[in-house]
PDB file of N, CA and C in Angstrom:
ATOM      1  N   UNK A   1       0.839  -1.167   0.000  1.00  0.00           N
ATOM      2  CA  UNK A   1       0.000   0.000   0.000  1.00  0.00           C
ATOM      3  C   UNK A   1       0.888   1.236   0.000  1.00  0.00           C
ATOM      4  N   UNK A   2       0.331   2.575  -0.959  1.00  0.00           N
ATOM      5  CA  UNK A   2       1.190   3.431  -0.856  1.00  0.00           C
ATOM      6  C   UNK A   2       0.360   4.458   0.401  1.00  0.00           C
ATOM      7  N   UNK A   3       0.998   5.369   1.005  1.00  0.00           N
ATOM      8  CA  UNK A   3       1.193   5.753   1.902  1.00  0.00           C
ATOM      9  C   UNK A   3       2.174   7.421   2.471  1.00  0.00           C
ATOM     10  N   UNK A   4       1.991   7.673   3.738  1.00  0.00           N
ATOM     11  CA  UNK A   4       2.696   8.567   4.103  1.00  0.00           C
ATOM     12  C   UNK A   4       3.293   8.173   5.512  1.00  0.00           C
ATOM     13  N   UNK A   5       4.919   8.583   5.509  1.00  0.00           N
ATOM     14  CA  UNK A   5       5.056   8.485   6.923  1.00  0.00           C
ATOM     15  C   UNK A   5       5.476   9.868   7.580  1.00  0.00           C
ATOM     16  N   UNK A   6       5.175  10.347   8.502  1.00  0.00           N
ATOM     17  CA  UNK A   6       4.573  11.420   9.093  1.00  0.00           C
ATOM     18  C   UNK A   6       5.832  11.347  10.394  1.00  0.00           C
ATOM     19  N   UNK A   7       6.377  12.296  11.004  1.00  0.00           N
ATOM     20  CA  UNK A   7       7.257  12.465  11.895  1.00  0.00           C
ATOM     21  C   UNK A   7       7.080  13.634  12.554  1.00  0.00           C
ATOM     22  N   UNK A   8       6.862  13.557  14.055  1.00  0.00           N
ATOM     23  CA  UNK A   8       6.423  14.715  14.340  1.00  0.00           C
ATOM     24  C   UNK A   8       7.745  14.685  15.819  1.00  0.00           C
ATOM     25  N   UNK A   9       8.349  16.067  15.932  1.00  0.00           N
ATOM     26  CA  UNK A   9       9.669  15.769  16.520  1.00  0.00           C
ATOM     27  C   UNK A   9       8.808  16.729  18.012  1.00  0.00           C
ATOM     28  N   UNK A  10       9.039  16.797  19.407  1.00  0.00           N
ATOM     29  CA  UNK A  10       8.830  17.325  20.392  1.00  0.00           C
ATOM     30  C   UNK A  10       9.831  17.468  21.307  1.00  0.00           C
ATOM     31  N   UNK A  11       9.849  18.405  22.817  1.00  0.00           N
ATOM     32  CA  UNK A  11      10.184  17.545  23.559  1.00  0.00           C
ATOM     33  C   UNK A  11       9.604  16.825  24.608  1.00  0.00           C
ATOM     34  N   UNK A  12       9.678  16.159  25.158  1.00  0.00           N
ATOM     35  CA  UNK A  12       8.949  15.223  26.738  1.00  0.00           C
ATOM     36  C   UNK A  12       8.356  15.841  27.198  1.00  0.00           C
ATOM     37  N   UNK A  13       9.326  16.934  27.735  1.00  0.00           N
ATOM     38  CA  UNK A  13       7.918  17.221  28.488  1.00  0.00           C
ATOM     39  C   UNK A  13       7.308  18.678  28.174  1.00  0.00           C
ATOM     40  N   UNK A  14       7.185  18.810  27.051  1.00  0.00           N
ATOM     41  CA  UNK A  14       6.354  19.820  26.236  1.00  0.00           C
ATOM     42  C   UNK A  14       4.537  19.171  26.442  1.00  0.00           C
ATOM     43  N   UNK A  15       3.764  20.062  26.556  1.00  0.00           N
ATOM     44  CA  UNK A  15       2.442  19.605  26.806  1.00  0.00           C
ATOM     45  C   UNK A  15       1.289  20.165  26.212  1.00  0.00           C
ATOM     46  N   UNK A  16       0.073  19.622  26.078  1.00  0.00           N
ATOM     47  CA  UNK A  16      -0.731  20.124  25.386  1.00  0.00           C
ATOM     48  C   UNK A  16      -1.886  20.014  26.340  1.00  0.00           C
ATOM     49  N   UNK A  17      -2.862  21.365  26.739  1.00  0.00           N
ATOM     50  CA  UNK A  17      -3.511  21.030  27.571  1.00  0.00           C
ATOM     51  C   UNK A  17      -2.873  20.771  28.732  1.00  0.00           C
ATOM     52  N   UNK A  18      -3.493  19.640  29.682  1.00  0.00           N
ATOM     53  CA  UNK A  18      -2.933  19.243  31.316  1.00  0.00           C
ATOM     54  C   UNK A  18      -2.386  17.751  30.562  1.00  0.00           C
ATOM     55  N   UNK A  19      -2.065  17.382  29.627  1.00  0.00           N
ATOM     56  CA  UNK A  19      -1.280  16.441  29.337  1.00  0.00           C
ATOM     57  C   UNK A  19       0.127  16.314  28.431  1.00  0.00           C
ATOM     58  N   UNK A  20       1.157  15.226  28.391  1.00  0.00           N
ATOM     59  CA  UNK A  20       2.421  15.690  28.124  1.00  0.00           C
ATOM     60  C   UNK A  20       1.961  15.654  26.254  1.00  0.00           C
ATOM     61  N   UNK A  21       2.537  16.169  25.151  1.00  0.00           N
ATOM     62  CA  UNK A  21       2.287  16.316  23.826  1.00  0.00           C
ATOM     63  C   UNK A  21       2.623  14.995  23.487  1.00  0.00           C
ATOM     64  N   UNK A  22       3.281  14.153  23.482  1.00  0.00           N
ATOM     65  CA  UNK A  22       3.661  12.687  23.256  1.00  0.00           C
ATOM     66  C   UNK A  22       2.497  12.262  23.201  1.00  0.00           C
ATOM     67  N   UNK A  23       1.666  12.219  24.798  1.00  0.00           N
ATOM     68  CA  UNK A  23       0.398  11.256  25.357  1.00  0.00           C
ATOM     69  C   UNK A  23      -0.664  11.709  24.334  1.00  0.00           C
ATOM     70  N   UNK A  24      -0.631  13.014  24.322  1.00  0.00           N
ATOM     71  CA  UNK A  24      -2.354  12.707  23.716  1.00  0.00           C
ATOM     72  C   UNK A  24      -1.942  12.769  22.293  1.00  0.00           C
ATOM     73  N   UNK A  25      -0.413  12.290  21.464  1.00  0.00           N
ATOM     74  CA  UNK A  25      -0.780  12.307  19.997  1.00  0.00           C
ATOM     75  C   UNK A  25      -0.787  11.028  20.165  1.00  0.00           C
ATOM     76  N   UNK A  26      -0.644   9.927  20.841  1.00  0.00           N
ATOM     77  CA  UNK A  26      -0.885   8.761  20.960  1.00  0.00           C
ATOM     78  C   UNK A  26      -2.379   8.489  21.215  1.00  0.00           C
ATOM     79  N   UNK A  27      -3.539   9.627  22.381  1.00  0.00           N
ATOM     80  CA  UNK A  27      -4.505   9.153  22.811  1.00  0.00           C
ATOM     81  C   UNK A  27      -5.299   9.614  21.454  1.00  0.00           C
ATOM     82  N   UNK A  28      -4.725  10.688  20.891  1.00  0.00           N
ATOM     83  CA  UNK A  28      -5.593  11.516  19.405  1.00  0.00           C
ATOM     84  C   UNK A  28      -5.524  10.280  18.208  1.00  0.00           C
ATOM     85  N   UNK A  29      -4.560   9.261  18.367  1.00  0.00           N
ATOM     86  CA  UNK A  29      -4.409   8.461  16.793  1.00  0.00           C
ATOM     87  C   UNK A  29      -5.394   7.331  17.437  1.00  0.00           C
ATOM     88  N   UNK A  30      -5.600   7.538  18.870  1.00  0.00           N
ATOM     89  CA  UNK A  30      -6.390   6.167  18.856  1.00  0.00           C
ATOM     90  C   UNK A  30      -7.774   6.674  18.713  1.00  0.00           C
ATOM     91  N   UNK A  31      -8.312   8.061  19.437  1.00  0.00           N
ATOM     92  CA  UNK A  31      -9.462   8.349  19.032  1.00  0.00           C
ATOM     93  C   UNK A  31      -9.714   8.795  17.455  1.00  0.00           C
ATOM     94  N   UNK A  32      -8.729   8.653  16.745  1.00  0.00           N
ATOM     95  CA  UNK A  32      -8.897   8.693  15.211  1.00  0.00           C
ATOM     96  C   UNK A  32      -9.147   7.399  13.978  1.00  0.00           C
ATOM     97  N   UNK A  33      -8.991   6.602  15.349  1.00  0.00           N
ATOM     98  CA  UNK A  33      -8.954   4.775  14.499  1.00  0.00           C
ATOM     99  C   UNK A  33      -7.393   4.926  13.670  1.00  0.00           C
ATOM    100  N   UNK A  34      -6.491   5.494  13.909  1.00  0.00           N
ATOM    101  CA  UNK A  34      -5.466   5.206  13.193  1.00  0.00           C
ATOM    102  C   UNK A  34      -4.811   3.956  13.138  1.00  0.00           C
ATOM    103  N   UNK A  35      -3.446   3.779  12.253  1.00  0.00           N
ATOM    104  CA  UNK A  35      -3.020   2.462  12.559  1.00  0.00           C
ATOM    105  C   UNK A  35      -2.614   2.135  13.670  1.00  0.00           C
ATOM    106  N   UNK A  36      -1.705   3.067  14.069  1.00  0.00           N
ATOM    107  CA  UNK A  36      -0.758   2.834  14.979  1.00  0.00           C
ATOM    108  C   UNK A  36      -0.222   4.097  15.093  1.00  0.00           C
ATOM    109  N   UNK A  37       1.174   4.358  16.230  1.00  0.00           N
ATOM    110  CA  UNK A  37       1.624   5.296  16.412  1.00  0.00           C
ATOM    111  C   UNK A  37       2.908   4.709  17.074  1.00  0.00           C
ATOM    112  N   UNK A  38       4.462   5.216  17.101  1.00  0.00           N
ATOM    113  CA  UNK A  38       5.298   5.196  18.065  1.00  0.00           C
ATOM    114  C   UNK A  38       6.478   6.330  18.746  1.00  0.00           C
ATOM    115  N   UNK A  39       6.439   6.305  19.411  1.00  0.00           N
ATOM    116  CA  UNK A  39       7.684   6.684  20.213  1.00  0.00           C
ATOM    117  C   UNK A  39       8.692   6.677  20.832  1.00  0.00           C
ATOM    118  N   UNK A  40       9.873   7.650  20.330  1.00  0.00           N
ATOM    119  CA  UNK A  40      11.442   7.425  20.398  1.00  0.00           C
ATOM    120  C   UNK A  40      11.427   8.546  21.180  1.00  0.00           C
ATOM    121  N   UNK A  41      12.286   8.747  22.157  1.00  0.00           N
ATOM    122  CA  UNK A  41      12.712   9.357  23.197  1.00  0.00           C
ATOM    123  C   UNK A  41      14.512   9.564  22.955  1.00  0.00           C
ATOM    124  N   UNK A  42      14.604  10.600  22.117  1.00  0.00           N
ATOM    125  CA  UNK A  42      16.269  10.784  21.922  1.00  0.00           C
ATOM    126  C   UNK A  42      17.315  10.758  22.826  1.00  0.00           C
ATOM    127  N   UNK A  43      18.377  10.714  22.901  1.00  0.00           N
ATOM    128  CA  UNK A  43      19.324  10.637  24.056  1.00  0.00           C
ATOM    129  C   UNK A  43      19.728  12.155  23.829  1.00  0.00           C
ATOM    130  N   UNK A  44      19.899  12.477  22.891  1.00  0.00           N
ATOM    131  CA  UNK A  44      20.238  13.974  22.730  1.00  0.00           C
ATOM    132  C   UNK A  44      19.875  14.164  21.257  1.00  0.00           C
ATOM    133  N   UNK A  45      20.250  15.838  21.392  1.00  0.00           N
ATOM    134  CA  UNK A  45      20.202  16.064  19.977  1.00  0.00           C
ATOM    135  C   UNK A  45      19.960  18.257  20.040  1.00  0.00           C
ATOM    136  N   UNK A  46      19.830  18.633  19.272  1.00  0.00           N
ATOM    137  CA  UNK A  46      19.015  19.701  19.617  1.00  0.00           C
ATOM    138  C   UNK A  46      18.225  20.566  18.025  1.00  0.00           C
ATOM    139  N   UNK A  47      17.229  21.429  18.033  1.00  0.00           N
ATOM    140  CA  UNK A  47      16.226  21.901  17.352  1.00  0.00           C
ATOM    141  C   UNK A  47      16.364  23.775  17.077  1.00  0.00           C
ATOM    142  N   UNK A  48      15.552  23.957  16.018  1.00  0.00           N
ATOM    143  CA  UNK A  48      15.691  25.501  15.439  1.00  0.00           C
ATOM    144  C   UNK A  48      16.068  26.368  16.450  1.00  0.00           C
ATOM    145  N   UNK A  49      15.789  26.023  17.718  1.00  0.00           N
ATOM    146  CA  UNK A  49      16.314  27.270  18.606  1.00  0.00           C
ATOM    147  C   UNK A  49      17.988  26.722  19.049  1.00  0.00           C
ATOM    148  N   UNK A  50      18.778  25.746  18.398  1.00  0.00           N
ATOM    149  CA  UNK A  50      20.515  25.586  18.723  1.00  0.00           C
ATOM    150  C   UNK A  50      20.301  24.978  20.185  1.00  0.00           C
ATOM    151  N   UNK A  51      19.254  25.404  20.997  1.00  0.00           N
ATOM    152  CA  UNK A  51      19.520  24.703  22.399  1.00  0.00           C
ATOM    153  C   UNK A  51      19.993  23.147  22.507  1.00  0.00           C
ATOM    154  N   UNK A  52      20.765  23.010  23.354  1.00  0.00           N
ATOM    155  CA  UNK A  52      21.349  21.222  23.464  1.00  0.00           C
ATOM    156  C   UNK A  52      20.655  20.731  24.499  1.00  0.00           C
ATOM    157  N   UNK A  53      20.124  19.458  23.949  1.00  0.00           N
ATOM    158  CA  UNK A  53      19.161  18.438  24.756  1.00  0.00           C
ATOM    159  C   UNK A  53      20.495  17.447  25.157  1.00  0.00           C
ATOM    160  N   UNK A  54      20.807  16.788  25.972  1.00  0.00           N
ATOM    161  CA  UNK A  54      21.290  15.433  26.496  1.00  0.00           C
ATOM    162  C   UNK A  54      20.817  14.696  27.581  1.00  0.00           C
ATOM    163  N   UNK A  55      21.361  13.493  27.212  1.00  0.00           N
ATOM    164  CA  UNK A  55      20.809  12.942  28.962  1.00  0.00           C
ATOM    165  C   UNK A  55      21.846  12.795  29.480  1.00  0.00           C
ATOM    166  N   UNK A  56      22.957  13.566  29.374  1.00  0.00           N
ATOM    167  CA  UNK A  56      23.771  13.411  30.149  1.00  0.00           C
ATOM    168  C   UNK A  56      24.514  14.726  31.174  1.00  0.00           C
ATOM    169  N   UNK A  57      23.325  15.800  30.827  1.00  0.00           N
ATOM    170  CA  UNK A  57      22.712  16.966  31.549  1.00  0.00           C
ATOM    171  C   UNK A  57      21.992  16.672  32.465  1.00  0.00           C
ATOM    172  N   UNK A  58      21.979  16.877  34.136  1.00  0.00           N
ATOM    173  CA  UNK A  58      20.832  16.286  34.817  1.00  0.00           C
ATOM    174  C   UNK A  58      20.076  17.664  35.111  1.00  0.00           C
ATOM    175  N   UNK A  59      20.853  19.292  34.611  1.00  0.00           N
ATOM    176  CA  UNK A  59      19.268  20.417  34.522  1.00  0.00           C
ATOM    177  C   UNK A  59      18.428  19.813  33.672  1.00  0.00           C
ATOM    178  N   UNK A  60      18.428  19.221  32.644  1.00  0.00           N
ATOM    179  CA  UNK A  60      17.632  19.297  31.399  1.00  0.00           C
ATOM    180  C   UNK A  60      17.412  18.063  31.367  1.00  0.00           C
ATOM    181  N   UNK A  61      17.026  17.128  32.553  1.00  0.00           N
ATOM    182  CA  UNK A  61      16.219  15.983  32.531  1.00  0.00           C
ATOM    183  C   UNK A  61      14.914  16.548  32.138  1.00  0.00           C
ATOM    184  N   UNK A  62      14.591  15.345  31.629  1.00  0.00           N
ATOM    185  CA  UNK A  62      12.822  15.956  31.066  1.00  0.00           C
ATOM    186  C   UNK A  62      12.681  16.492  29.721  1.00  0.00           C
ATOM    187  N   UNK A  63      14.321  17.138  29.501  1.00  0.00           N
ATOM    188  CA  UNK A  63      13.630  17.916  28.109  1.00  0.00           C
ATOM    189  C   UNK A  63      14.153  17.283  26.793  1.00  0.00           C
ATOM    190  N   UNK A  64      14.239  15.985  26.983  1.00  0.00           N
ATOM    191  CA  UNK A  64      15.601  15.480  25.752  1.00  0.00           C
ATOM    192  C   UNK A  64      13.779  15.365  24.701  1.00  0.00           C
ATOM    193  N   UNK A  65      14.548  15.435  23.244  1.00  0.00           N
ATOM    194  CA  UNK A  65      13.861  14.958  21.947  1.00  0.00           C
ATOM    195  C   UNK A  65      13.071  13.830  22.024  1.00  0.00           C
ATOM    196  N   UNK A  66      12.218  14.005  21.924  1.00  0.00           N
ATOM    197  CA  UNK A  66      10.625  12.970  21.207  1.00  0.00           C
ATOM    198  C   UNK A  66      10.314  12.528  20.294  1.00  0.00           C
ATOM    199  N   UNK A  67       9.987  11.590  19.140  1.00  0.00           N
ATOM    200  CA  UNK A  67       9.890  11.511  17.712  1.00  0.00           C
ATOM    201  C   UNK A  67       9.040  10.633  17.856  1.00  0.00           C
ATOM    202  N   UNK A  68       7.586  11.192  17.152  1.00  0.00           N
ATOM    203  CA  UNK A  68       6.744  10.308  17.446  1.00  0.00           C
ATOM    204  C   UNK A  68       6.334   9.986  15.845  1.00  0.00           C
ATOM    205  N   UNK A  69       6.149   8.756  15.746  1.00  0.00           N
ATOM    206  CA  UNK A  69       5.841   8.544  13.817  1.00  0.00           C
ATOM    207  C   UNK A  69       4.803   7.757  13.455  1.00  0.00           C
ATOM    208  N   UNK A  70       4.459   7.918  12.343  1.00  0.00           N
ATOM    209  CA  UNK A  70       3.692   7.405  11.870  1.00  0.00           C
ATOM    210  C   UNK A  70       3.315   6.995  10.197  1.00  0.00           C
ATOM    211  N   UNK A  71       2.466   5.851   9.887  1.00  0.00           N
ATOM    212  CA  UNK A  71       2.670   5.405   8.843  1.00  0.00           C
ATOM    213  C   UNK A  71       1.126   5.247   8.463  1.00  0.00           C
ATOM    214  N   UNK A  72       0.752   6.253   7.632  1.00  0.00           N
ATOM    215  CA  UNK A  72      -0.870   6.202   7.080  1.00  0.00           C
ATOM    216  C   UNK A  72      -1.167   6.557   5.898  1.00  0.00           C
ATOM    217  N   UNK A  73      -2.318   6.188   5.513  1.00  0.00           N
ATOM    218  CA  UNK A  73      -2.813   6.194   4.167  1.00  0.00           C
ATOM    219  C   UNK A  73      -2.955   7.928   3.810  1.00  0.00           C
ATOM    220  N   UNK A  74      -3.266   8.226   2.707  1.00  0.00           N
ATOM    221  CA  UNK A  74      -3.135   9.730   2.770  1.00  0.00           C
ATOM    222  C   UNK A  74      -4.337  10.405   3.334  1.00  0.00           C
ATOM    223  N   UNK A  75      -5.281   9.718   3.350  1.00  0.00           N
ATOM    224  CA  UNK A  75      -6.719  10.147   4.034  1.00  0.00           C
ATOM    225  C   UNK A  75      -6.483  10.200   5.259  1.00  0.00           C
ATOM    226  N   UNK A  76      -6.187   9.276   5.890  1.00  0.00           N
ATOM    227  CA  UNK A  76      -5.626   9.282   7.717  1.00  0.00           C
ATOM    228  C   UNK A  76      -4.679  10.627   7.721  1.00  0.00           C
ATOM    229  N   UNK A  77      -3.895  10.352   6.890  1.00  0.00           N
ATOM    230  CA  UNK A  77      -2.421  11.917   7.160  1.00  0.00           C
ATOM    231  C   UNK A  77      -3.757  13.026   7.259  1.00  0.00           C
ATOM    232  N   UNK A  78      -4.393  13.481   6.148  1.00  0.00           N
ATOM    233  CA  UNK A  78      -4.799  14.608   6.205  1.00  0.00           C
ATOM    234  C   UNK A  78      -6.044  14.877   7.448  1.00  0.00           C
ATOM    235  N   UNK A  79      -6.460  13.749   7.928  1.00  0.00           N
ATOM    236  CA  UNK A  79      -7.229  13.579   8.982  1.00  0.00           C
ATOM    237  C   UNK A  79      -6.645  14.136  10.021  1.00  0.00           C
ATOM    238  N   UNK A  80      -5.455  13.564  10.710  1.00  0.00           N
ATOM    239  CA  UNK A  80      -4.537  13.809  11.924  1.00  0.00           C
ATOM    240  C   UNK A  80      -4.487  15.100  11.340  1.00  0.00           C
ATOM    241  N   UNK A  81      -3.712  15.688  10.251  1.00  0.00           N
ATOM    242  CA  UNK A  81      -2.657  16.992   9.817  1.00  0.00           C
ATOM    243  C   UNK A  81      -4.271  17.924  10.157  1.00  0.00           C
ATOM    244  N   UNK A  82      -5.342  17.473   9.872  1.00  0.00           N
ATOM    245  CA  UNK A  82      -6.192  18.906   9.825  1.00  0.00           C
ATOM    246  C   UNK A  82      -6.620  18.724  11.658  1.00  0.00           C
ATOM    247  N   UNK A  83      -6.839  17.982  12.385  1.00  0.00           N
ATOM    248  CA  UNK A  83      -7.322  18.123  13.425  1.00  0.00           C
ATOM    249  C   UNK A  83      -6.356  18.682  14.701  1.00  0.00           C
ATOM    250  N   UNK A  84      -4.454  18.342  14.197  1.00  0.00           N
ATOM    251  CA  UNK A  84      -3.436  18.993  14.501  1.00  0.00           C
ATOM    252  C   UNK A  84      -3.813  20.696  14.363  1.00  0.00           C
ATOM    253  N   UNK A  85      -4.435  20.963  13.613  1.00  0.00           N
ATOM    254  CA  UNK A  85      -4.365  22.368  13.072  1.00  0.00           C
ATOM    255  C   UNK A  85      -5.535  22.738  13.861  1.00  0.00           C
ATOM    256  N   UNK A  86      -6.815  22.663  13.761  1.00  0.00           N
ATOM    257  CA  UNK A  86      -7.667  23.063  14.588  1.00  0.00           C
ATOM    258  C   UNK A  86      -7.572  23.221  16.113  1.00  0.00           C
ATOM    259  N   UNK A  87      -6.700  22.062  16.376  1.00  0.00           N
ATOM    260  CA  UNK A  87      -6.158  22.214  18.238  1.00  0.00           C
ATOM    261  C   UNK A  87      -5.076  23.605  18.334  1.00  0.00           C
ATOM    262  N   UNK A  88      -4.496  23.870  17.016  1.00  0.00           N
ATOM    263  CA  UNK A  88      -3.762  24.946  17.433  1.00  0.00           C
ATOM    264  C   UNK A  88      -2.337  24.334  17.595  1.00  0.00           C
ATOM    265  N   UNK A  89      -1.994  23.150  17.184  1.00  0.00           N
ATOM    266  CA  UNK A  89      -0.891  22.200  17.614  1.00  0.00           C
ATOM    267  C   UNK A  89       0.522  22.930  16.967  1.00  0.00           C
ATOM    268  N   UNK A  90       1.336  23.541  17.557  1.00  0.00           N
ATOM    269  CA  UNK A  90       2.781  23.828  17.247  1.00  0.00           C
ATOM    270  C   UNK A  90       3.402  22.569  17.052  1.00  0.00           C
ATOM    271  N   UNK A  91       4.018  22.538  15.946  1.00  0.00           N
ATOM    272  CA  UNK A  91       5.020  21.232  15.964  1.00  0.00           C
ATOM    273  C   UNK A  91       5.438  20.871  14.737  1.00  0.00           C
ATOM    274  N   UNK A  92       6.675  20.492  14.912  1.00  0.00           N
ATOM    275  CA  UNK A  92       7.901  20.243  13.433  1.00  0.00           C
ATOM    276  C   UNK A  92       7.331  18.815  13.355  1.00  0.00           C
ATOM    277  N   UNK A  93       7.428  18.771  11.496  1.00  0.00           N
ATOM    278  CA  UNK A  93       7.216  17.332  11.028  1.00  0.00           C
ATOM    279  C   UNK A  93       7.708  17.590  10.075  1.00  0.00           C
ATOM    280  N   UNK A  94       7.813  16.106   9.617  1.00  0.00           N
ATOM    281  CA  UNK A  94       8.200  15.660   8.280  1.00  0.00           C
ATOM    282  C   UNK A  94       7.213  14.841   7.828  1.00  0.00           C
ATOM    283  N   UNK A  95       7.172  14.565   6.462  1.00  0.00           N
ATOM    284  CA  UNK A  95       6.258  13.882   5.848  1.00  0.00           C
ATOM    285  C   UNK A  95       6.892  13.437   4.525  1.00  0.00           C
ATOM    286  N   UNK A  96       6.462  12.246   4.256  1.00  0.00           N
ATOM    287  CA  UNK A  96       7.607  11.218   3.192  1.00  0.00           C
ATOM    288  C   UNK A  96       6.865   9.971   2.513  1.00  0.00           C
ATOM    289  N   UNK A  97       6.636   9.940   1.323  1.00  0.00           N
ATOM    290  CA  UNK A  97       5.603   9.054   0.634  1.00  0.00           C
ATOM    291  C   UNK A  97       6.496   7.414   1.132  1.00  0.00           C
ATOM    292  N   UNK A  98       5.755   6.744   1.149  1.00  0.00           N
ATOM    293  CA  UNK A  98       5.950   5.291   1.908  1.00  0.00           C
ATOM    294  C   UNK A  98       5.286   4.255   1.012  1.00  0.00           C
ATOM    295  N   UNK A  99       5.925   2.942   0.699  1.00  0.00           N
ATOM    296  CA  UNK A  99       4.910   1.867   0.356  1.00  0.00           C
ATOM    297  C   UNK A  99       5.558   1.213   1.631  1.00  0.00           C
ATOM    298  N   UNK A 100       4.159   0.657   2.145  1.00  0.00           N
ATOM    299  CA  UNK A 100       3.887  -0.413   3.993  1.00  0.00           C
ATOM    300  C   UNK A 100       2.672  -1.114   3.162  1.00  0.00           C
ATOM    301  N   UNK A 101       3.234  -2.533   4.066  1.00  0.00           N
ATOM    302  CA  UNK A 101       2.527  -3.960   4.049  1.00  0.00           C
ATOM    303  C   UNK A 101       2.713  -4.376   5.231  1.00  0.00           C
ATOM    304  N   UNK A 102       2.086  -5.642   5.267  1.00  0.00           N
ATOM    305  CA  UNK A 102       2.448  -7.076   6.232  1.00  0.00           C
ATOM    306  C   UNK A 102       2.802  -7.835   5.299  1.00  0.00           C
ATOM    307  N   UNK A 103       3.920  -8.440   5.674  1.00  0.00           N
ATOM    308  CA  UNK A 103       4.780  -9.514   5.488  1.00  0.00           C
ATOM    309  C   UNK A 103       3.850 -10.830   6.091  1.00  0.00           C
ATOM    310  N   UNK A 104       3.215 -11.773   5.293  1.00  0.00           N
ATOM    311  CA  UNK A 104       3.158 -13.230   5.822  1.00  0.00           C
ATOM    312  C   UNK A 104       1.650 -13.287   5.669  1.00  0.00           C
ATOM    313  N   UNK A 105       0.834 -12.398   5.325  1.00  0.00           N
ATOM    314  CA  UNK A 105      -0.220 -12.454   4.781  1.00  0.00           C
ATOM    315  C   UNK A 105      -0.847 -12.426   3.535  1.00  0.00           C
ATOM    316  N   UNK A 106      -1.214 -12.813   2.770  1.00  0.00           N
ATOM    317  CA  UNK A 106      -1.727 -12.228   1.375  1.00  0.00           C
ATOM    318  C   UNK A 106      -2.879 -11.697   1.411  1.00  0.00           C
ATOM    319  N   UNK A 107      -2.831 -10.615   0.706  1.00  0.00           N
ATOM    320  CA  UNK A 107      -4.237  -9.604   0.362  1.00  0.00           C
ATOM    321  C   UNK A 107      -4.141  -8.502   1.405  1.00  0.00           C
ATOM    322  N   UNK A 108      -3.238  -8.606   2.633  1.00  0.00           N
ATOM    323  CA  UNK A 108      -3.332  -7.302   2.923  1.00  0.00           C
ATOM    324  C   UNK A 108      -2.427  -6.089   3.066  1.00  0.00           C
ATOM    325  N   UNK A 109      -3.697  -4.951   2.649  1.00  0.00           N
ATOM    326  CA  UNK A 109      -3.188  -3.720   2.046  1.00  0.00           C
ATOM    327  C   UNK A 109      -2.032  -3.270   2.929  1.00  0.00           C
TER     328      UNK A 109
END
């Protein structure tokens, strides 16, 4: 199946609402019926503002890089991408045409 995979970069403990931004793009793909969703928690790295994330900083526990991704049909992308926008959602992504299957089944998309 062709596809989009979707990358949306944060940090931890950046939040949306009274919850952390990670949690509810995980609780938002499930109230969206999406496929799936995951999350990487960087060891370091740092973003447009030059600031340095590490975990080997113990001020800046809490604030290391997030990468949460995803792999959906283009109807799902524009689903998430427009309801991102209506919440008002700040946040860097990437987006990258994809062909995704299952391996070990036949017939599915």
């Amino acid at each position: 199946m062709n596809g989009v995979y979707v990358k949306f970069y944060t940090e931890e403990n950046r939040r949306h609402g009274h919850q952390l931004l990670h949690q509810w793009l995980v609780a938002l793909s499930r109230e969206l019926d999406l496929p799936g969703c995951s999350v990487f928690r960087a060891i370091g790295g740092f973003g447009h503002h030059h600031a340095l994330h590490s975990a080997h900083f113990f001020e800046l526990q809490g604030d290391l890089p997030v990468e949460i991704v995803f792999a959906l049909s283009p109807a799902q992308e524009a689903l998430l991408m427009q309801r991102l926008r209506d919440e008002g959602v700040e946040l860097f992504y990437m987006r990258m045409p994809i062909e995704f299957g299952l391996l070990g089944q036949a017939d599915v998309p």
